[in-house]
PDB file of N, CA and C in Angstrom:
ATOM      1  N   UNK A   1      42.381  33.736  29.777  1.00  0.00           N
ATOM      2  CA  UNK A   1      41.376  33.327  28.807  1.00  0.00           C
ATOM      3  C   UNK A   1      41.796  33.859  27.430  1.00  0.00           C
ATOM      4  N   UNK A   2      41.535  33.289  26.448  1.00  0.00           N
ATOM      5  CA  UNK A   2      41.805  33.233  24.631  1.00  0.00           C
ATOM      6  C   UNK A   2      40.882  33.084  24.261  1.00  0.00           C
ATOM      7  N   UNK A   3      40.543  33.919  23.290  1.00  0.00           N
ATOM      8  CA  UNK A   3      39.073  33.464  22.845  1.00  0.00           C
ATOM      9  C   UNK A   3      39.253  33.704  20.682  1.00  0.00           C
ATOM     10  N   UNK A   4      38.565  32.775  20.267  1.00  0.00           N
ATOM     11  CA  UNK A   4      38.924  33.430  18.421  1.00  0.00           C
ATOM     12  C   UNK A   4      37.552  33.556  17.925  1.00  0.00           C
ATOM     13  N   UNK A   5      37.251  34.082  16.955  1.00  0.00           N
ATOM     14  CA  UNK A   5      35.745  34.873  16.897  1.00  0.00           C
ATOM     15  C   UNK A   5      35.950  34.478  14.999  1.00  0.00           C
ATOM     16  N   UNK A   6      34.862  33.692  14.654  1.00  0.00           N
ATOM     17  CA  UNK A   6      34.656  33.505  13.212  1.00  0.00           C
ATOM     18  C   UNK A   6      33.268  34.191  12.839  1.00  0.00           C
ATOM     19  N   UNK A   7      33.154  35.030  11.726  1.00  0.00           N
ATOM     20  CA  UNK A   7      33.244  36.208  11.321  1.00  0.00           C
ATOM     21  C   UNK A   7      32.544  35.646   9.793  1.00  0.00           C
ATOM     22  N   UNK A   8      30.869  36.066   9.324  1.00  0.00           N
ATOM     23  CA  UNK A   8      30.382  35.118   7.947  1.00  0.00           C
ATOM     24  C   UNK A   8      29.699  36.176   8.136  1.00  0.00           C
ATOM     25  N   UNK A   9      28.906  36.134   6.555  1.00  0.00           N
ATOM     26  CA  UNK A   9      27.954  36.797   6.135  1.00  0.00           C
ATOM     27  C   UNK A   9      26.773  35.385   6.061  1.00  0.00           C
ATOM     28  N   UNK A  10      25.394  36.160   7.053  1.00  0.00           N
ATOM     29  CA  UNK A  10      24.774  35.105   6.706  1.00  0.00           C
ATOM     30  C   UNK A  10      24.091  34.723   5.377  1.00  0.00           C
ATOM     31  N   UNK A  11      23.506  34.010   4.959  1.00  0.00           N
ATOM     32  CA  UNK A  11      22.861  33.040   3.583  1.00  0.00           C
ATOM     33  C   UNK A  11      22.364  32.078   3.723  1.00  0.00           C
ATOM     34  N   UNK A  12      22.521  31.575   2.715  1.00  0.00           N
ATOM     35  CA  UNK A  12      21.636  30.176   2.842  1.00  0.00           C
ATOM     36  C   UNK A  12      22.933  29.483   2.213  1.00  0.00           C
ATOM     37  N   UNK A  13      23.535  28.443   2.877  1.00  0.00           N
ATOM     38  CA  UNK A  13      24.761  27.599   2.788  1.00  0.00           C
ATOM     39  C   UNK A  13      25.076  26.214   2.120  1.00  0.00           C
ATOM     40  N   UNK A  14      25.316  25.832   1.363  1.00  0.00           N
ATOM     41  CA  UNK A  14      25.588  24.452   1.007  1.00  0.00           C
ATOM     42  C   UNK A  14      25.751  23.514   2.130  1.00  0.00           C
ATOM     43  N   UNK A  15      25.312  22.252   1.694  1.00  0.00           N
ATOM     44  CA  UNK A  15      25.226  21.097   2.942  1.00  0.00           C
ATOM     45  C   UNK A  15      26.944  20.907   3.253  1.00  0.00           C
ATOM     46  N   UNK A  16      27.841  20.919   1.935  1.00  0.00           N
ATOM     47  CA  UNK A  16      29.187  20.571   2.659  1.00  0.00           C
ATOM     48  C   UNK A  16      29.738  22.105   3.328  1.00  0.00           C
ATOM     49  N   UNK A  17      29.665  23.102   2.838  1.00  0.00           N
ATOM     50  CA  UNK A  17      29.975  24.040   4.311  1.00  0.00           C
ATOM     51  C   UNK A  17      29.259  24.116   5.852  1.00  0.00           C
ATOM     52  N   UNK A  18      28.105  23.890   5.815  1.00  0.00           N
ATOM     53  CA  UNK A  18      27.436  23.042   6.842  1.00  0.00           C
ATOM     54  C   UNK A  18      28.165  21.849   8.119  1.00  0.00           C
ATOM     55  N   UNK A  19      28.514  21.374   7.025  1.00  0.00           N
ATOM     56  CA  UNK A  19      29.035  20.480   7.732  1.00  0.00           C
ATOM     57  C   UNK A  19      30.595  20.296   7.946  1.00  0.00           C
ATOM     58  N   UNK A  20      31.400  21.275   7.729  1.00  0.00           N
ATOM     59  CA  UNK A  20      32.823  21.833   7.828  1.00  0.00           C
ATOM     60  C   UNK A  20      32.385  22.309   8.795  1.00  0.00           C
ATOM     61  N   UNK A  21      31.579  23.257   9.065  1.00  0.00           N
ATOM     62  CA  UNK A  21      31.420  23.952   9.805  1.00  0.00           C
ATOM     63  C   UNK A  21      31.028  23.576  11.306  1.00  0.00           C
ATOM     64  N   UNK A  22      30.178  21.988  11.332  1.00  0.00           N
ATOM     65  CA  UNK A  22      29.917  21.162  12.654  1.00  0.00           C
ATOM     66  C   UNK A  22      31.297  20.459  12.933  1.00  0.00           C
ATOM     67  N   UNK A  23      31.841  19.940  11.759  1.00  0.00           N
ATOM     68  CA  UNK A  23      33.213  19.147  12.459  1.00  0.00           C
ATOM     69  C   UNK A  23      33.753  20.608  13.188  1.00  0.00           C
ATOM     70  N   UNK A  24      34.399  21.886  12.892  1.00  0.00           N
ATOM     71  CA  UNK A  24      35.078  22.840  13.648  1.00  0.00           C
ATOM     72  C   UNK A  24      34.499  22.985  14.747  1.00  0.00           C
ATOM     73  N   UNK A  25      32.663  22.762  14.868  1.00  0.00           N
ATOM     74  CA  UNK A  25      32.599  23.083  16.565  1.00  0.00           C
ATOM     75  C   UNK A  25      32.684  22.032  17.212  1.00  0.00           C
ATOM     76  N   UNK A  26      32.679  20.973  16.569  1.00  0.00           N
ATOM     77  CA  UNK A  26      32.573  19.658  17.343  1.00  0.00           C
ATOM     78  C   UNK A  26      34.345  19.621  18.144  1.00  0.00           C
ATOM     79  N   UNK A  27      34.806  19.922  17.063  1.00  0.00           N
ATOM     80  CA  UNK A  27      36.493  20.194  17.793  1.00  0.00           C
ATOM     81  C   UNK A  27      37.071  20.900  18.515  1.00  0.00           C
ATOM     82  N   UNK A  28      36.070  22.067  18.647  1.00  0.00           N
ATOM     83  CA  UNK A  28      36.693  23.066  19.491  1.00  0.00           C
ATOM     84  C   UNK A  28      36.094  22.556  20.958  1.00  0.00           C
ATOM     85  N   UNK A  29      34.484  22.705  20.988  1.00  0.00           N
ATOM     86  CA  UNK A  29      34.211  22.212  22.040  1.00  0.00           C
ATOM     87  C   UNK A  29      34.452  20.885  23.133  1.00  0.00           C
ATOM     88  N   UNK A  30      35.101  19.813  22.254  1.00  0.00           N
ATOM     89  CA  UNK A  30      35.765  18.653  22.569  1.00  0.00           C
ATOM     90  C   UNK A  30      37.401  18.819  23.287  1.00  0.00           C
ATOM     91  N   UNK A  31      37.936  20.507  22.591  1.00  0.00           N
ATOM     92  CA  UNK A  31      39.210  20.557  23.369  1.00  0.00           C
ATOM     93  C   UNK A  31      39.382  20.754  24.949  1.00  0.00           C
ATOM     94  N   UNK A  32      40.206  20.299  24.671  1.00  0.00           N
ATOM     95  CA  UNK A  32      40.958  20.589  26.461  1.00  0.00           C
ATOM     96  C   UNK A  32      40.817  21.785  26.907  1.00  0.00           C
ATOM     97  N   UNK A  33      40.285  22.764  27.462  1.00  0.00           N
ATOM     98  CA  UNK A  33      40.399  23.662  28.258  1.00  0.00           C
ATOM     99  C   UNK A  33      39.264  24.775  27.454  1.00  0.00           C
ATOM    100  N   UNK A  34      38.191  24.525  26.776  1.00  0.00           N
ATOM    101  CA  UNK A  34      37.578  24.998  26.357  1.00  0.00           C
ATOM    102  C   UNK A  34      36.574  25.539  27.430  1.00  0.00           C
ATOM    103  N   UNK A  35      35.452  26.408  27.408  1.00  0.00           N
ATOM    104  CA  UNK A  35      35.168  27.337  28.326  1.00  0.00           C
ATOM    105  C   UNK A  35      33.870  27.584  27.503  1.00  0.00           C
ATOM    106  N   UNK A  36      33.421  27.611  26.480  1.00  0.00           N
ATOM    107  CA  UNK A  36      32.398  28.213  25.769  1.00  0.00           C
ATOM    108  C   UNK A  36      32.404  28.673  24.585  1.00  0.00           C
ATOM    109  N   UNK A  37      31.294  29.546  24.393  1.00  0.00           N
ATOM    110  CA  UNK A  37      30.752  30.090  22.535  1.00  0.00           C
ATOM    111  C   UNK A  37      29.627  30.662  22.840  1.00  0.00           C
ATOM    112  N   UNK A  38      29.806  31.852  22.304  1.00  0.00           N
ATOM    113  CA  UNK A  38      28.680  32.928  22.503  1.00  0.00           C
ATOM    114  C   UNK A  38      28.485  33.294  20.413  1.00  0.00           C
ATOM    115  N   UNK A  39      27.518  33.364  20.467  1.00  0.00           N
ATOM    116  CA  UNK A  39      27.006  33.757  19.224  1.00  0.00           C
ATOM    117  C   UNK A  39      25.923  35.065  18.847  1.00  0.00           C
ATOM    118  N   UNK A  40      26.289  35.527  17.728  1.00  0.00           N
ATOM    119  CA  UNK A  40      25.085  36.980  17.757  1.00  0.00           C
ATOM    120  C   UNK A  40      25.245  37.371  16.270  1.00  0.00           C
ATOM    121  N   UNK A  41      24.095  37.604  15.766  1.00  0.00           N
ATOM    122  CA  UNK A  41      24.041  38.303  14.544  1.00  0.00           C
ATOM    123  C   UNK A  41      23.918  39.709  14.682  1.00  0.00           C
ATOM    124  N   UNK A  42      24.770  40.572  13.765  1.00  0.00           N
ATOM    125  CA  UNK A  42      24.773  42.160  13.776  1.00  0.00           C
ATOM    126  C   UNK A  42      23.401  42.547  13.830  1.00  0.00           C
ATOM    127  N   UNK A  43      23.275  44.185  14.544  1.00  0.00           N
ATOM    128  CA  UNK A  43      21.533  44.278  14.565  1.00  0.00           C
ATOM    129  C   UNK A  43      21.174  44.481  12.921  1.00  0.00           C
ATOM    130  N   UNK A  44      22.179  45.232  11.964  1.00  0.00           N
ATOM    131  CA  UNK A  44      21.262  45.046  10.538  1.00  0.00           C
ATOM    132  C   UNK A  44      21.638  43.656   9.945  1.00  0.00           C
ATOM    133  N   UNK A  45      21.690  42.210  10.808  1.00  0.00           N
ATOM    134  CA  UNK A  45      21.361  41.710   9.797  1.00  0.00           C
ATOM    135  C   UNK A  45      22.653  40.747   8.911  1.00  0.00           C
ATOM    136  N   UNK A  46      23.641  41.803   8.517  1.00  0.00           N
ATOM    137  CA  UNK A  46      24.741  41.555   7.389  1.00  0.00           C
ATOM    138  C   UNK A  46      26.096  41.115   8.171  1.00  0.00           C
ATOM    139  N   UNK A  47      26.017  40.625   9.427  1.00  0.00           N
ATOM    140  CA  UNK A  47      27.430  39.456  10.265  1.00  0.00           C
ATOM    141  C   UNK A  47      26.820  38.964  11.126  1.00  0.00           C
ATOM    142  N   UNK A  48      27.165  37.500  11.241  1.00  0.00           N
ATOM    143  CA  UNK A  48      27.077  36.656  12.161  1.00  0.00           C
ATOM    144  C   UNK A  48      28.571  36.580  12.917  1.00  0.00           C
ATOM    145  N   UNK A  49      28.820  36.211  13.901  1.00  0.00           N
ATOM    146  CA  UNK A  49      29.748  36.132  14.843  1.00  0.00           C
ATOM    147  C   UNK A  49      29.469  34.977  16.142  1.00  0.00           C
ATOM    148  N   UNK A  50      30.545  34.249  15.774  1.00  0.00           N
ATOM    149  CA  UNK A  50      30.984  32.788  16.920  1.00  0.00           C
ATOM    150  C   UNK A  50      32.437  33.126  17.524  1.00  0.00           C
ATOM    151  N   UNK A  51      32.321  33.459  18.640  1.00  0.00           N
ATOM    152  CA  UNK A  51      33.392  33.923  19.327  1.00  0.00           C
ATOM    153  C   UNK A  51      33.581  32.386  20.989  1.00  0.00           C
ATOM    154  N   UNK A  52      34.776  31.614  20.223  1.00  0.00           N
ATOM    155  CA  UNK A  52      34.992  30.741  21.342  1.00  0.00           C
ATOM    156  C   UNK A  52      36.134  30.906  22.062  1.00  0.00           C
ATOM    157  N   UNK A  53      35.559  30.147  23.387  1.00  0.00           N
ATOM    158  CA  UNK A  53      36.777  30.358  24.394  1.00  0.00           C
ATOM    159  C   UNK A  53      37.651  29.574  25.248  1.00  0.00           C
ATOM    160  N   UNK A  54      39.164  29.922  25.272  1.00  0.00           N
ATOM    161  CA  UNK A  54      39.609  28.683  25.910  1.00  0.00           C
ATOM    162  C   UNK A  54      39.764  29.052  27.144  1.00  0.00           C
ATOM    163  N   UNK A  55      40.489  28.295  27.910  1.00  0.00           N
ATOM    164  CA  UNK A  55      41.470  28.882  29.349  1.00  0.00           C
ATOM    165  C   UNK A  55      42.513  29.281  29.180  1.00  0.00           C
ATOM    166  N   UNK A  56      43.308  29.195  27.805  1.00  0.00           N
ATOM    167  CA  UNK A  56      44.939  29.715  27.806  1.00  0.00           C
ATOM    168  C   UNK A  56      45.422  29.494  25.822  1.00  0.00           C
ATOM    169  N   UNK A  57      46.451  30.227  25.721  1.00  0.00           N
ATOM    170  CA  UNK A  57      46.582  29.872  23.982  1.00  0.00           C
ATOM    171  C   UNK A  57      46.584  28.385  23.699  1.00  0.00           C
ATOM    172  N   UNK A  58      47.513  27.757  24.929  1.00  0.00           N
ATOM    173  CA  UNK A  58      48.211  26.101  24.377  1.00  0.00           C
ATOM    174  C   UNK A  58      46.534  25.199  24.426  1.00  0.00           C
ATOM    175  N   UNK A  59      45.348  25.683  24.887  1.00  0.00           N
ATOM    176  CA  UNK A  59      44.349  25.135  24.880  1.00  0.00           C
ATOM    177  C   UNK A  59      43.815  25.407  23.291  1.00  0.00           C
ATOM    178  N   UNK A  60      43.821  26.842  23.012  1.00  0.00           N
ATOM    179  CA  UNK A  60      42.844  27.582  21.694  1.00  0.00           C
ATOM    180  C   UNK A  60      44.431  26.640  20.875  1.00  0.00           C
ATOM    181  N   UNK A  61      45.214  26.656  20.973  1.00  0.00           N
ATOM    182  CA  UNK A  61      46.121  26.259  20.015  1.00  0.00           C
ATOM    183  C   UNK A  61      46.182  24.432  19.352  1.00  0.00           C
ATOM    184  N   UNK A  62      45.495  23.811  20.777  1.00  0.00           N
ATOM    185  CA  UNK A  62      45.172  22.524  20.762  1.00  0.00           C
ATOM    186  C   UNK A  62      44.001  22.107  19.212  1.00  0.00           C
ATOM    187  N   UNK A  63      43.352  23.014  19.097  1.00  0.00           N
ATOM    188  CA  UNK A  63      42.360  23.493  18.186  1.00  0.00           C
ATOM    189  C   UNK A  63      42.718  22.944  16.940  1.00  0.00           C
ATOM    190  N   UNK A  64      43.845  23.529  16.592  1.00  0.00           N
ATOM    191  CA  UNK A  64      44.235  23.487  14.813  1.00  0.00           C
ATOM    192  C   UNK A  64      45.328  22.025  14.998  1.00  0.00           C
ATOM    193  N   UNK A  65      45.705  21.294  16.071  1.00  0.00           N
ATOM    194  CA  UNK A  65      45.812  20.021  15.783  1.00  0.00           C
ATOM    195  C   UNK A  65      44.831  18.909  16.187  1.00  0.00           C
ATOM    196  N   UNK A  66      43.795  19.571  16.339  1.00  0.00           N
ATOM    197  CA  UNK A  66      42.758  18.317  16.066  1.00  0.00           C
ATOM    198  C   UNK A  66      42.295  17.930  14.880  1.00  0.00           C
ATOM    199  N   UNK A  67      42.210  16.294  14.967  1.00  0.00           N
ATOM    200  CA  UNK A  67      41.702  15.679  13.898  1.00  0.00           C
ATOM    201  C   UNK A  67      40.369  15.972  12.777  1.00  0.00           C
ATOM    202  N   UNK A  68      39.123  16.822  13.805  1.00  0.00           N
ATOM    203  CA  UNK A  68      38.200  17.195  13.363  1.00  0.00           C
ATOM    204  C   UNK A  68      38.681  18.826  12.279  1.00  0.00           C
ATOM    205  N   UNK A  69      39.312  19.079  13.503  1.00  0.00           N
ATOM    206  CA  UNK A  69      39.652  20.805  12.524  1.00  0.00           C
ATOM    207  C   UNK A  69      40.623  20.487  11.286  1.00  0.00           C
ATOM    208  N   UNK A  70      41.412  19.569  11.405  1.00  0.00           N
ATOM    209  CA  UNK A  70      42.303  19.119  10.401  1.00  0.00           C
ATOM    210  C   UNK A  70      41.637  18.789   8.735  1.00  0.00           C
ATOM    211  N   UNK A  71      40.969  17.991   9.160  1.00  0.00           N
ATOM    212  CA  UNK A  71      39.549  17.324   8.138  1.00  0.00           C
ATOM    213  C   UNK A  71      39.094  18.112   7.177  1.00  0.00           C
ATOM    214  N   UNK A  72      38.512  19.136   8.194  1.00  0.00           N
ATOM    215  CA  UNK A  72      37.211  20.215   7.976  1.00  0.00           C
ATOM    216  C   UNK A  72      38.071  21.191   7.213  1.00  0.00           C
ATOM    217  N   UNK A  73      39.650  21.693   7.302  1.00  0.00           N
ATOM    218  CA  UNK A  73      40.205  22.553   6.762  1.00  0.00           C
ATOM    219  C   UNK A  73      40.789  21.959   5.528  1.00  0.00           C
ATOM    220  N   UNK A  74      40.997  20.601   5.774  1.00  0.00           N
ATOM    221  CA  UNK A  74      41.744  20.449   4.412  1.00  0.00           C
ATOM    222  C   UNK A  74      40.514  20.416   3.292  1.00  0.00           C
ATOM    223  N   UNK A  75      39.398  19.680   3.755  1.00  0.00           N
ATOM    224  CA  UNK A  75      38.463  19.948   3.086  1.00  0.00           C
ATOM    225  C   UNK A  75      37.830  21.496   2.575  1.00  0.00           C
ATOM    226  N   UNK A  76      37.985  22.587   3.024  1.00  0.00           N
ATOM    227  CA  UNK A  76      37.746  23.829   2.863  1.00  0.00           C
ATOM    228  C   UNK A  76      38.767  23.772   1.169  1.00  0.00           C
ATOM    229  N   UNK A  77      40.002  24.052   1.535  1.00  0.00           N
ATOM    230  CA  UNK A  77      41.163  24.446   0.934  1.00  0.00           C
ATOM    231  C   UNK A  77      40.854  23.520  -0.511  1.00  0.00           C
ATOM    232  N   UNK A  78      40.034  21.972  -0.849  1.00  0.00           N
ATOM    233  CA  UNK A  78      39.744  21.703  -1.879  1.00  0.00           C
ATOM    234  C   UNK A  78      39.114  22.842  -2.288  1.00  0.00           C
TER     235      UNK A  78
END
């Protein structure tokens, strides 16, 4: 099992990070050998944490050539 853990301060978010942010789960959870997502905010408050999981790297690695994650990142990087 592989698992990668994204790591925010929560706020109140703009609609286009919002929605960067649904294409990445929509892609992860759509991959091949995916397994889950556990989520938790720190007890004070100041981190949120999305920690997903595959069955193996070449699965979590499948990740960053999907079309959705592709999108969502190039769009970030504007």
């Amino acid at each position: 099992m592989i698992s990668a853990a994204f790591i925010w301060e929560p706020r109140i978010y703009n609609d286009e990070f919002n929605e960067l942010n649904a294409l990445i789960e929509a892609a992860a959870v759509s991959t091949l050998g995916f397994l889950g997502v556990q989520c938790w905010t720190s007890e004070d408050g100041k981190r949120n944490n999305a920690t997903y999981y595959w069955e193996s790297v070449e699965c979590r690695k499948a990740l960053t050539t999907h079309p959705k994650h592709i999108k969502a990142k190039r769009r970030y990087a504007e």
